[in-house]
PDB file of N, CA and C in Angstrom:
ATOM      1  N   UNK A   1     -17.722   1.157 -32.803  1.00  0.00           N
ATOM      2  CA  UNK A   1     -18.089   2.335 -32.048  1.00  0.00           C
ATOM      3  C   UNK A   1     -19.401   2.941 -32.514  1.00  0.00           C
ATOM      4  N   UNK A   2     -19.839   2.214 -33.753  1.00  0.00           N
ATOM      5  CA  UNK A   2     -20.904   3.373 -34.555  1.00  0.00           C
ATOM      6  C   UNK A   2     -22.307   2.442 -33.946  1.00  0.00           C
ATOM      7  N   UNK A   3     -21.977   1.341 -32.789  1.00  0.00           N
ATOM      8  CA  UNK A   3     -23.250   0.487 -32.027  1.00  0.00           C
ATOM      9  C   UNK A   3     -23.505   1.558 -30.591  1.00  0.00           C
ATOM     10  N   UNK A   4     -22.669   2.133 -30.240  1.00  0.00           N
ATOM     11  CA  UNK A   4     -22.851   2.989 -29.037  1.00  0.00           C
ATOM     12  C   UNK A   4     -23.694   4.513 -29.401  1.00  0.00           C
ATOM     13  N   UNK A   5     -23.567   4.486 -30.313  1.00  0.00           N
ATOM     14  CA  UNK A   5     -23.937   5.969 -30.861  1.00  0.00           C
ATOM     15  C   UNK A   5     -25.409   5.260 -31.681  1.00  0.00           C
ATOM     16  N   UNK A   6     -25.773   4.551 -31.367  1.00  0.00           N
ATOM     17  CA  UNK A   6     -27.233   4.523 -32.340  1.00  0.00           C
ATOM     18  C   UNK A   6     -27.880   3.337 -30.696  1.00  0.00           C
ATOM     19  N   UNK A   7     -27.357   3.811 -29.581  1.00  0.00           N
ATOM     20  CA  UNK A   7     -28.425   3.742 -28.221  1.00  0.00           C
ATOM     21  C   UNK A   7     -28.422   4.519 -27.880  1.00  0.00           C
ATOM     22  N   UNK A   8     -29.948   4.322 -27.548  1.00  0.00           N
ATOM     23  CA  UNK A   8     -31.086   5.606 -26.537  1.00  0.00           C
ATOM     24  C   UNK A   8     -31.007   6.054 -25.589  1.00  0.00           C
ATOM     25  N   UNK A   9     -31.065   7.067 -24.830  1.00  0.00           N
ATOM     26  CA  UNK A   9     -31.005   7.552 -23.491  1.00  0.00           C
ATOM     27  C   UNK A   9     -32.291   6.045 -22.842  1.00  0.00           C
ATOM     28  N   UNK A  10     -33.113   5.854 -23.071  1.00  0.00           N
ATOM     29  CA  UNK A  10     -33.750   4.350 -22.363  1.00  0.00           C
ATOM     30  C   UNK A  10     -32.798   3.638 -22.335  1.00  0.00           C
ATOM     31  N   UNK A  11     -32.022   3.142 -22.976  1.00  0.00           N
ATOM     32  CA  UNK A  11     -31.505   1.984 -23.578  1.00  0.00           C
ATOM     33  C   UNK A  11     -30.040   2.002 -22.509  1.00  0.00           C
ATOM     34  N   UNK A  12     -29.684   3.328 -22.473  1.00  0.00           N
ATOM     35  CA  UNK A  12     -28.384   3.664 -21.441  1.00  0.00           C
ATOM     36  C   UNK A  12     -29.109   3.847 -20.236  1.00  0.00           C
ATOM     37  N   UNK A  13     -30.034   4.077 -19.829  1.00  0.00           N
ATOM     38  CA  UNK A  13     -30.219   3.797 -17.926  1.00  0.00           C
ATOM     39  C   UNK A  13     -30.801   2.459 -17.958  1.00  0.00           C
ATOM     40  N   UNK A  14     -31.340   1.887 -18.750  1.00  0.00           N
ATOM     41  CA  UNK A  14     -31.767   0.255 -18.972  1.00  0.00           C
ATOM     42  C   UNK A  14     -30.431  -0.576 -18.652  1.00  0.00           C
ATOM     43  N   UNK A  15     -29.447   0.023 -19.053  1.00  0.00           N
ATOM     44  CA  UNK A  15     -28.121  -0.536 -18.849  1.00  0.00           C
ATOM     45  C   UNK A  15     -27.444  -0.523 -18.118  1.00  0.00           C
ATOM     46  N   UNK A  16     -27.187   0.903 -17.444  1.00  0.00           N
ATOM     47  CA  UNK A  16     -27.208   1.486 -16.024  1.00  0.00           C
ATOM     48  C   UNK A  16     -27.647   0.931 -14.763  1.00  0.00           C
ATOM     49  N   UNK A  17     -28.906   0.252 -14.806  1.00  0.00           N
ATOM     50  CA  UNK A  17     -29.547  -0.155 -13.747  1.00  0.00           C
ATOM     51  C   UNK A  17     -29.378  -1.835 -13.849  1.00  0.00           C
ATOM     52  N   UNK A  18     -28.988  -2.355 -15.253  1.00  0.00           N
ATOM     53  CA  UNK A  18     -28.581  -3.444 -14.971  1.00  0.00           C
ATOM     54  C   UNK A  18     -27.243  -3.530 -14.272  1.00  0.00           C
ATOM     55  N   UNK A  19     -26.105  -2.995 -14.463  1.00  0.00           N
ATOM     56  CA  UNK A  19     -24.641  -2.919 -13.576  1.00  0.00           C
ATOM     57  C   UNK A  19     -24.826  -2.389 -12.166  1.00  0.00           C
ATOM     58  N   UNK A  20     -25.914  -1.838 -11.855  1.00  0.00           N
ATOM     59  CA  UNK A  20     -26.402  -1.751 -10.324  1.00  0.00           C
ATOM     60  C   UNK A  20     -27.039  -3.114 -10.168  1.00  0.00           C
ATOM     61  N   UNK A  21     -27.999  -3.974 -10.804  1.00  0.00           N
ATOM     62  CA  UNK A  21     -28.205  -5.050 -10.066  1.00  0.00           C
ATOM     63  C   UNK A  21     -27.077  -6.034 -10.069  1.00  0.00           C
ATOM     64  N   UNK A  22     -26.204  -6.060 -11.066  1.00  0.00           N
ATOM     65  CA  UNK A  22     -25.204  -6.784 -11.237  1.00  0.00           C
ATOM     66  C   UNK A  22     -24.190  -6.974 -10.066  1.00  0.00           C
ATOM     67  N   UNK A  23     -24.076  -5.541  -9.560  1.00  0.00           N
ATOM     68  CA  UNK A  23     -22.660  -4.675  -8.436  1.00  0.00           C
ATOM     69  C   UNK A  23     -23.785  -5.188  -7.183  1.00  0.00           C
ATOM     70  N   UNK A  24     -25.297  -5.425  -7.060  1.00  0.00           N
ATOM     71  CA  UNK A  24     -25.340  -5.572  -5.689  1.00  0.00           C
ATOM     72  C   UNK A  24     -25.950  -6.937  -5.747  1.00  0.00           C
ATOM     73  N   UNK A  25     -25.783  -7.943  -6.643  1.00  0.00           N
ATOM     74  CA  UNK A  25     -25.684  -9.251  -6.069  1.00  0.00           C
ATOM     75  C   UNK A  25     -23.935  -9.734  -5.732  1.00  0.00           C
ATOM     76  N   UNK A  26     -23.092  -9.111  -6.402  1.00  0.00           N
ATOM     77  CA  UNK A  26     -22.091  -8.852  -5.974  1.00  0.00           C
ATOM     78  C   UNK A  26     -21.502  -8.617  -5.079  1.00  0.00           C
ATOM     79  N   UNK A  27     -22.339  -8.058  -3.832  1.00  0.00           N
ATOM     80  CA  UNK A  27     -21.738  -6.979  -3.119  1.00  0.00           C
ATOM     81  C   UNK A  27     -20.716  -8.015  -1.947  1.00  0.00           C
ATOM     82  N   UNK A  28     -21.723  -9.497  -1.676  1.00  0.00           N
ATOM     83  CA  UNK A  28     -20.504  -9.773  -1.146  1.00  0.00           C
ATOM     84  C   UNK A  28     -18.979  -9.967  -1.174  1.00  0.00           C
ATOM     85  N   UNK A  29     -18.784 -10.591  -2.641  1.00  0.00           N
ATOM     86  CA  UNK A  29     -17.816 -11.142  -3.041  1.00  0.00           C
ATOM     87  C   UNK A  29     -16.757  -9.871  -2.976  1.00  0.00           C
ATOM     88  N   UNK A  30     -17.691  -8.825  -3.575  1.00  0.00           N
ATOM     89  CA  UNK A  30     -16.628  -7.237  -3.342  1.00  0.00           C
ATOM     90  C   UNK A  30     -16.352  -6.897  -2.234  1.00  0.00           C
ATOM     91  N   UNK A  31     -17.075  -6.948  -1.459  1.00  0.00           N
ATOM     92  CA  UNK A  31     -17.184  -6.899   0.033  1.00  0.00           C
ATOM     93  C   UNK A  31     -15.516  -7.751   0.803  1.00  0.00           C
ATOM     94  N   UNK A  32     -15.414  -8.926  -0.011  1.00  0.00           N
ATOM     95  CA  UNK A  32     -14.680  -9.962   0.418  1.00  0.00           C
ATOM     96  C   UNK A  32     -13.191  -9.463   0.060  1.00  0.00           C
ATOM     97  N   UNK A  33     -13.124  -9.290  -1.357  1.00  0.00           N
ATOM     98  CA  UNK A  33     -11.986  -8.963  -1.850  1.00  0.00           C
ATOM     99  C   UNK A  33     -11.748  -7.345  -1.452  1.00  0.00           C
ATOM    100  N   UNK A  34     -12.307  -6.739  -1.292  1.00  0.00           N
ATOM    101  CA  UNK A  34     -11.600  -5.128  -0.577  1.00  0.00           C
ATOM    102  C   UNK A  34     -11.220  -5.358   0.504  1.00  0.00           C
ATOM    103  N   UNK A  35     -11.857  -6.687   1.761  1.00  0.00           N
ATOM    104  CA  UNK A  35     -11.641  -6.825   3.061  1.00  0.00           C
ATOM    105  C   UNK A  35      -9.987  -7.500   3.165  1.00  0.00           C
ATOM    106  N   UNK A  36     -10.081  -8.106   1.886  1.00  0.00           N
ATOM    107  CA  UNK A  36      -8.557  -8.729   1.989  1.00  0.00           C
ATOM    108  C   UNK A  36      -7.393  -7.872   1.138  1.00  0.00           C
ATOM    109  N   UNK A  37      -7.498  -7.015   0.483  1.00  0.00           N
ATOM    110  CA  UNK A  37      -6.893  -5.775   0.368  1.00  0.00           C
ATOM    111  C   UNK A  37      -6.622  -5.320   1.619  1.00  0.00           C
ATOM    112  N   UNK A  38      -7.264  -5.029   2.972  1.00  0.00           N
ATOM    113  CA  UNK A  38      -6.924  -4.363   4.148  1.00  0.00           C
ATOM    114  C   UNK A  38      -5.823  -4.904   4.800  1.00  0.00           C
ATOM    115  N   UNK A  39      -6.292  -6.566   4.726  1.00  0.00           N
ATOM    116  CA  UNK A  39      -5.603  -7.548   5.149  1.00  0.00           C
ATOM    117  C   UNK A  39      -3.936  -7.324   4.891  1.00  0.00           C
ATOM    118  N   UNK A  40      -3.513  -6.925   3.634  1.00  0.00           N
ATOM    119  CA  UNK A  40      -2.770  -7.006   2.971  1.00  0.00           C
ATOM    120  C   UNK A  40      -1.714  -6.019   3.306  1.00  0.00           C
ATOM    121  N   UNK A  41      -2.979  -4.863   3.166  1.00  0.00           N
ATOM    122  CA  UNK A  41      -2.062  -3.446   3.913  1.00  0.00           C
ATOM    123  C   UNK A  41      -0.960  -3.432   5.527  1.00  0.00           C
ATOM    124  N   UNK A  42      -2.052  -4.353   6.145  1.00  0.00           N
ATOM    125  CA  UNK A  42      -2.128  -4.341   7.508  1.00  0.00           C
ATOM    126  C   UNK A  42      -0.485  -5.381   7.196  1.00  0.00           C
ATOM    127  N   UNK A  43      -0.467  -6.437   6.396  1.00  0.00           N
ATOM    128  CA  UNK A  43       0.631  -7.038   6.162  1.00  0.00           C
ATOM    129  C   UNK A  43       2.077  -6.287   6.021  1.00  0.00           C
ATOM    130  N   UNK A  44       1.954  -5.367   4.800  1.00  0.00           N
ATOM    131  CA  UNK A  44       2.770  -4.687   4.415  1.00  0.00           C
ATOM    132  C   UNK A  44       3.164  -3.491   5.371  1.00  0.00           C
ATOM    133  N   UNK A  45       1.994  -3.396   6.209  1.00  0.00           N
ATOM    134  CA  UNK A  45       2.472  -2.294   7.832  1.00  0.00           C
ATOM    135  C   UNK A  45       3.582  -3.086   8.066  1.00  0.00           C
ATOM    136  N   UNK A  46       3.693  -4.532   9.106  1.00  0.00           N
ATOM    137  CA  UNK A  46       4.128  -5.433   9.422  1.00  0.00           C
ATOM    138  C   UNK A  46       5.482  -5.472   9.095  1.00  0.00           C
ATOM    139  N   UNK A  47       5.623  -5.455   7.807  1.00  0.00           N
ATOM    140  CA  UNK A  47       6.551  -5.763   6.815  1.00  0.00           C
ATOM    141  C   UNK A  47       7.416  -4.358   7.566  1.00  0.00           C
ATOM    142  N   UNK A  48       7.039  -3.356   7.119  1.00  0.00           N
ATOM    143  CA  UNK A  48       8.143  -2.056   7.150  1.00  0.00           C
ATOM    144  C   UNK A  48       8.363  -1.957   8.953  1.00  0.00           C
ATOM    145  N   UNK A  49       7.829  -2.638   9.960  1.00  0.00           N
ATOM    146  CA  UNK A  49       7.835  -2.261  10.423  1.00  0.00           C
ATOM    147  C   UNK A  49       9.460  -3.224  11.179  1.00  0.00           C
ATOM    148  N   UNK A  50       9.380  -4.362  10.409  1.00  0.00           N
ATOM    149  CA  UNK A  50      10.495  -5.491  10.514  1.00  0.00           C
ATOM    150  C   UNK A  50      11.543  -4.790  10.290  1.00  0.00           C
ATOM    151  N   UNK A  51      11.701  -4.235   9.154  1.00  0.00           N
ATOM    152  CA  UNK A  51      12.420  -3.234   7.820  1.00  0.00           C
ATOM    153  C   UNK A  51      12.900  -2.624   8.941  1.00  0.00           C
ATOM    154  N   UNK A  52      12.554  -1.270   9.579  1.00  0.00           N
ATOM    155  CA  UNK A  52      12.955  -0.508  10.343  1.00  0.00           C
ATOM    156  C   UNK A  52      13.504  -0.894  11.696  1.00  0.00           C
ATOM    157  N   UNK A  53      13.163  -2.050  12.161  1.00  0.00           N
ATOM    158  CA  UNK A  53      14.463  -2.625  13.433  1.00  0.00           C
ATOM    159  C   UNK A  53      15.037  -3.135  12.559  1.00  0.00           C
ATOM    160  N   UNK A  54      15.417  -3.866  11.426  1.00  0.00           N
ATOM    161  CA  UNK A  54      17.085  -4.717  10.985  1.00  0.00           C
ATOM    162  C   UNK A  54      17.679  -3.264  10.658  1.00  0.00           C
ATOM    163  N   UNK A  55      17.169  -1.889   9.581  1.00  0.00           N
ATOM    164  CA  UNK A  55      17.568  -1.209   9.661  1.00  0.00           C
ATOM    165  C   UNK A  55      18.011  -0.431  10.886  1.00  0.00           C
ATOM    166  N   UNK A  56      17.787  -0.394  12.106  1.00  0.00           N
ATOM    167  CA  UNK A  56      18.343   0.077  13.797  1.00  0.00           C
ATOM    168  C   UNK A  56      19.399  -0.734  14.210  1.00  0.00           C
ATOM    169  N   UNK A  57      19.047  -2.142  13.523  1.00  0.00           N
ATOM    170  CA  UNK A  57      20.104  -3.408  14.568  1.00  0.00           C
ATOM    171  C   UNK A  57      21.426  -2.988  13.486  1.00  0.00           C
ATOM    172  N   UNK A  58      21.513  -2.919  12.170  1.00  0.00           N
ATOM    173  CA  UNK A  58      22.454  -2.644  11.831  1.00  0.00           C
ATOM    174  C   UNK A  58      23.245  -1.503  11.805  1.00  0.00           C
ATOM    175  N   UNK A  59      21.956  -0.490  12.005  1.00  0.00           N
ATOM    176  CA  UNK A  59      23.489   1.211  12.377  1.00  0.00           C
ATOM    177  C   UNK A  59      23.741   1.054  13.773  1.00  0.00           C
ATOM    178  N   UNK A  60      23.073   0.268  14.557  1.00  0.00           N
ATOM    179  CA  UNK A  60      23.675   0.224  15.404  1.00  0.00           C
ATOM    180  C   UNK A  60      25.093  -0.485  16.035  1.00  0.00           C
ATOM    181  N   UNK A  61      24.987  -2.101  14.936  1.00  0.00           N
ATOM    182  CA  UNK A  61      25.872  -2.939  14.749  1.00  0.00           C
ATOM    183  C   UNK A  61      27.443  -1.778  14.039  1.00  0.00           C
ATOM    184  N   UNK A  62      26.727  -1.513  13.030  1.00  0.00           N
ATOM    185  CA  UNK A  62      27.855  -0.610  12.731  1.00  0.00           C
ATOM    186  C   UNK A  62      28.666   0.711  13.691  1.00  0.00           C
ATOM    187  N   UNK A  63      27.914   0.829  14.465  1.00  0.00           N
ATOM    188  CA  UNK A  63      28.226   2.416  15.341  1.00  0.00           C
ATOM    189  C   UNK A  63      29.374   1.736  16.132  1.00  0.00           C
ATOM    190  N   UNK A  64      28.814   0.432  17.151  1.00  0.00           N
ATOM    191  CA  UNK A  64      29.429  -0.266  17.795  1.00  0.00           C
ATOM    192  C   UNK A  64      30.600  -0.919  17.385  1.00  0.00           C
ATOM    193  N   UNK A  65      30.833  -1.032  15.939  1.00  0.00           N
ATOM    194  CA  UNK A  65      31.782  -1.567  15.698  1.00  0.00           C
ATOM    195  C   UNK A  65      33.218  -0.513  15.054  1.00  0.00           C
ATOM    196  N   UNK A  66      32.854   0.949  15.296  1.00  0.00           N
ATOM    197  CA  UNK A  66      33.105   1.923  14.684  1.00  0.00           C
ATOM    198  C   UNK A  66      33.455   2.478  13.376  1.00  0.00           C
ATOM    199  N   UNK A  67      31.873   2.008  12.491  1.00  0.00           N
ATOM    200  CA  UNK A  67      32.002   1.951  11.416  1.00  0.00           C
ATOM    201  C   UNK A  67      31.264   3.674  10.929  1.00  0.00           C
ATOM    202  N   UNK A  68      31.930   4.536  10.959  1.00  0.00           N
ATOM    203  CA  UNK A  68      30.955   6.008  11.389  1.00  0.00           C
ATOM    204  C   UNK A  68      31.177   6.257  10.062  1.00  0.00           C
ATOM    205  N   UNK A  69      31.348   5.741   9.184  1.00  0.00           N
ATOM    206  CA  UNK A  69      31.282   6.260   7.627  1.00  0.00           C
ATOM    207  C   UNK A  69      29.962   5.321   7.059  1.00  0.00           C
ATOM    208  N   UNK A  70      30.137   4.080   7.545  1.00  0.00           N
ATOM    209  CA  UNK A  70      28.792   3.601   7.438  1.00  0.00           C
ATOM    210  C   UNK A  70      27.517   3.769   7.949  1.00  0.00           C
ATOM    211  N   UNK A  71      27.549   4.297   9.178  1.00  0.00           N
ATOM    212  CA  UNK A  71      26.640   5.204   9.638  1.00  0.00           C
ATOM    213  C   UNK A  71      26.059   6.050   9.346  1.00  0.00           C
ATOM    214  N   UNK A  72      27.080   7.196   8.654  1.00  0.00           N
ATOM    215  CA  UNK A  72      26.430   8.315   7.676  1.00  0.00           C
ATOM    216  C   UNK A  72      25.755   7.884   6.877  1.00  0.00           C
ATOM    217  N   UNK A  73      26.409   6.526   5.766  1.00  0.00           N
ATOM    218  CA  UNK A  73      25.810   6.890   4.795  1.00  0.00           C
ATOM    219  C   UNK A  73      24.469   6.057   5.276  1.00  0.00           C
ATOM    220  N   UNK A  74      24.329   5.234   5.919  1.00  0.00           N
ATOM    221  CA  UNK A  74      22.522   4.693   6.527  1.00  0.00           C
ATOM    222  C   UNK A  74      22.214   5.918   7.074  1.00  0.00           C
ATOM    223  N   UNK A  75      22.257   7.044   7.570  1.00  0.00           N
ATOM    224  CA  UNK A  75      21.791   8.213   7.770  1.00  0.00           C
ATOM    225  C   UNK A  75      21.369   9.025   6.621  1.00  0.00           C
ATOM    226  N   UNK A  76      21.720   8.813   5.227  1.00  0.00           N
ATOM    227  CA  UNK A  76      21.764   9.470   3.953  1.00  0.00           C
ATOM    228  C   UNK A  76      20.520   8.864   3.332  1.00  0.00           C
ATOM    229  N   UNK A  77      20.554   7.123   3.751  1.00  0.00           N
ATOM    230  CA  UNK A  77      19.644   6.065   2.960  1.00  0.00           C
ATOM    231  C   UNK A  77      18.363   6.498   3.300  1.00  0.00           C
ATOM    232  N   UNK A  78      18.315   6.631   4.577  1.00  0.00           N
ATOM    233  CA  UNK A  78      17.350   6.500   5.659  1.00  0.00           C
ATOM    234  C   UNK A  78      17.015   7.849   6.586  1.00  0.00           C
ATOM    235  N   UNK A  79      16.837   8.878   6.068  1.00  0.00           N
ATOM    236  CA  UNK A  79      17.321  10.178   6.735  1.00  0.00           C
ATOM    237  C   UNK A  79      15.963  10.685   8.127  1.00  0.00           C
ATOM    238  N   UNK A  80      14.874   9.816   8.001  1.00  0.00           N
ATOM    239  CA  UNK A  80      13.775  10.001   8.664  1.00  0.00           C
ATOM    240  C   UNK A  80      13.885   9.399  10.271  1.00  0.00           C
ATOM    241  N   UNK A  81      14.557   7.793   9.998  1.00  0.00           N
ATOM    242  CA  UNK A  81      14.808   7.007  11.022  1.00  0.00           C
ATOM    243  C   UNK A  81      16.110   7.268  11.898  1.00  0.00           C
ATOM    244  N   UNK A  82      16.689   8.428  11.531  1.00  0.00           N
ATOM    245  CA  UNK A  82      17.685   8.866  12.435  1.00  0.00           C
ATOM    246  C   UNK A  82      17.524  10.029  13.556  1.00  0.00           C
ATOM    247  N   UNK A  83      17.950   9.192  15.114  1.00  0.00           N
ATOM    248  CA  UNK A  83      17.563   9.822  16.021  1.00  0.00           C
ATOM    249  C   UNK A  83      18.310  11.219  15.937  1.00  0.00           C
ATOM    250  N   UNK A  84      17.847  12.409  17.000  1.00  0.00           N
ATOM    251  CA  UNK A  84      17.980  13.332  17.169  1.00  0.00           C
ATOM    252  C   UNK A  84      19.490  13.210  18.189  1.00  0.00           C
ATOM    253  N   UNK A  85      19.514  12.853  19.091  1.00  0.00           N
ATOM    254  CA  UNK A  85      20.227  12.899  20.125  1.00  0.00           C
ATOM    255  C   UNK A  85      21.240  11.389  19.537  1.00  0.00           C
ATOM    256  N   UNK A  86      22.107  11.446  18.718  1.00  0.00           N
ATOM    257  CA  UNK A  86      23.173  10.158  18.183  1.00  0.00           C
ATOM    258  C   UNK A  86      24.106  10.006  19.145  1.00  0.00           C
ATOM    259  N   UNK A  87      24.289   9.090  19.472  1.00  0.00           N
ATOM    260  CA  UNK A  87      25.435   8.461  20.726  1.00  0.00           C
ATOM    261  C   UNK A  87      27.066   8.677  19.742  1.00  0.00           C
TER     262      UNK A  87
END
C-alpha cells in the first residue's frame, strides 16, 4: 500500500487516461456483453411469465376439482396473481 501513496497527481491522471483508452478500445466487446445481459433479462421475463399460467392452470385445476383449501393457500403463496372477482 506504501507504492500508492508515493504516486503523483501526474502519475494518477497518466493512469486515469490510460483505463479510458483501455475502456474505449473495449467498447465493443462491453458493448456485446451488456447487450446479452438484456438478452437474458428479456429471457427471465419469459420465464415468469410461463411461471404465472402453470401457476393459473393449477388453481384453477384445483378450484375445479374442489380443492378450496388449496386454493387459499395458492392465494397466500401468490397473493398478487389472484383475481378480484373468484368464481
Amino acid at each position: 500500500m506504501d507504492l500508492l501513496k508515493d504516486i503523483s497527481p501526474a502519475q494518477w491522471a497518466m493512469l486515469a487516461l490510460g483505463v479510458v483508452f483501455v475502456g474505449l478500445s473495449f467498447k465493443s466487446e462491453v458493448s456485446k456483453v451488456l447487450s446479452s445481459f438484456a438478452i437474458k433479462k428479456k429471457e427471465a421475463d419469459i420465464k415468469l411469465t410461463a411461471l404465472v399460467g402453470k401457476w393459473e392452470r393449477l388453481r384453477d385445476a384445483c378450484h375445479d376439482a374442489g380443492l378450496h383449501n388449496a386454493c387459499s393457500k395458492l392465494d397466500e403463496v401468490f397473493p398478487m396473481l389472484v383475481e378480484v372477482n373468484d368464481e
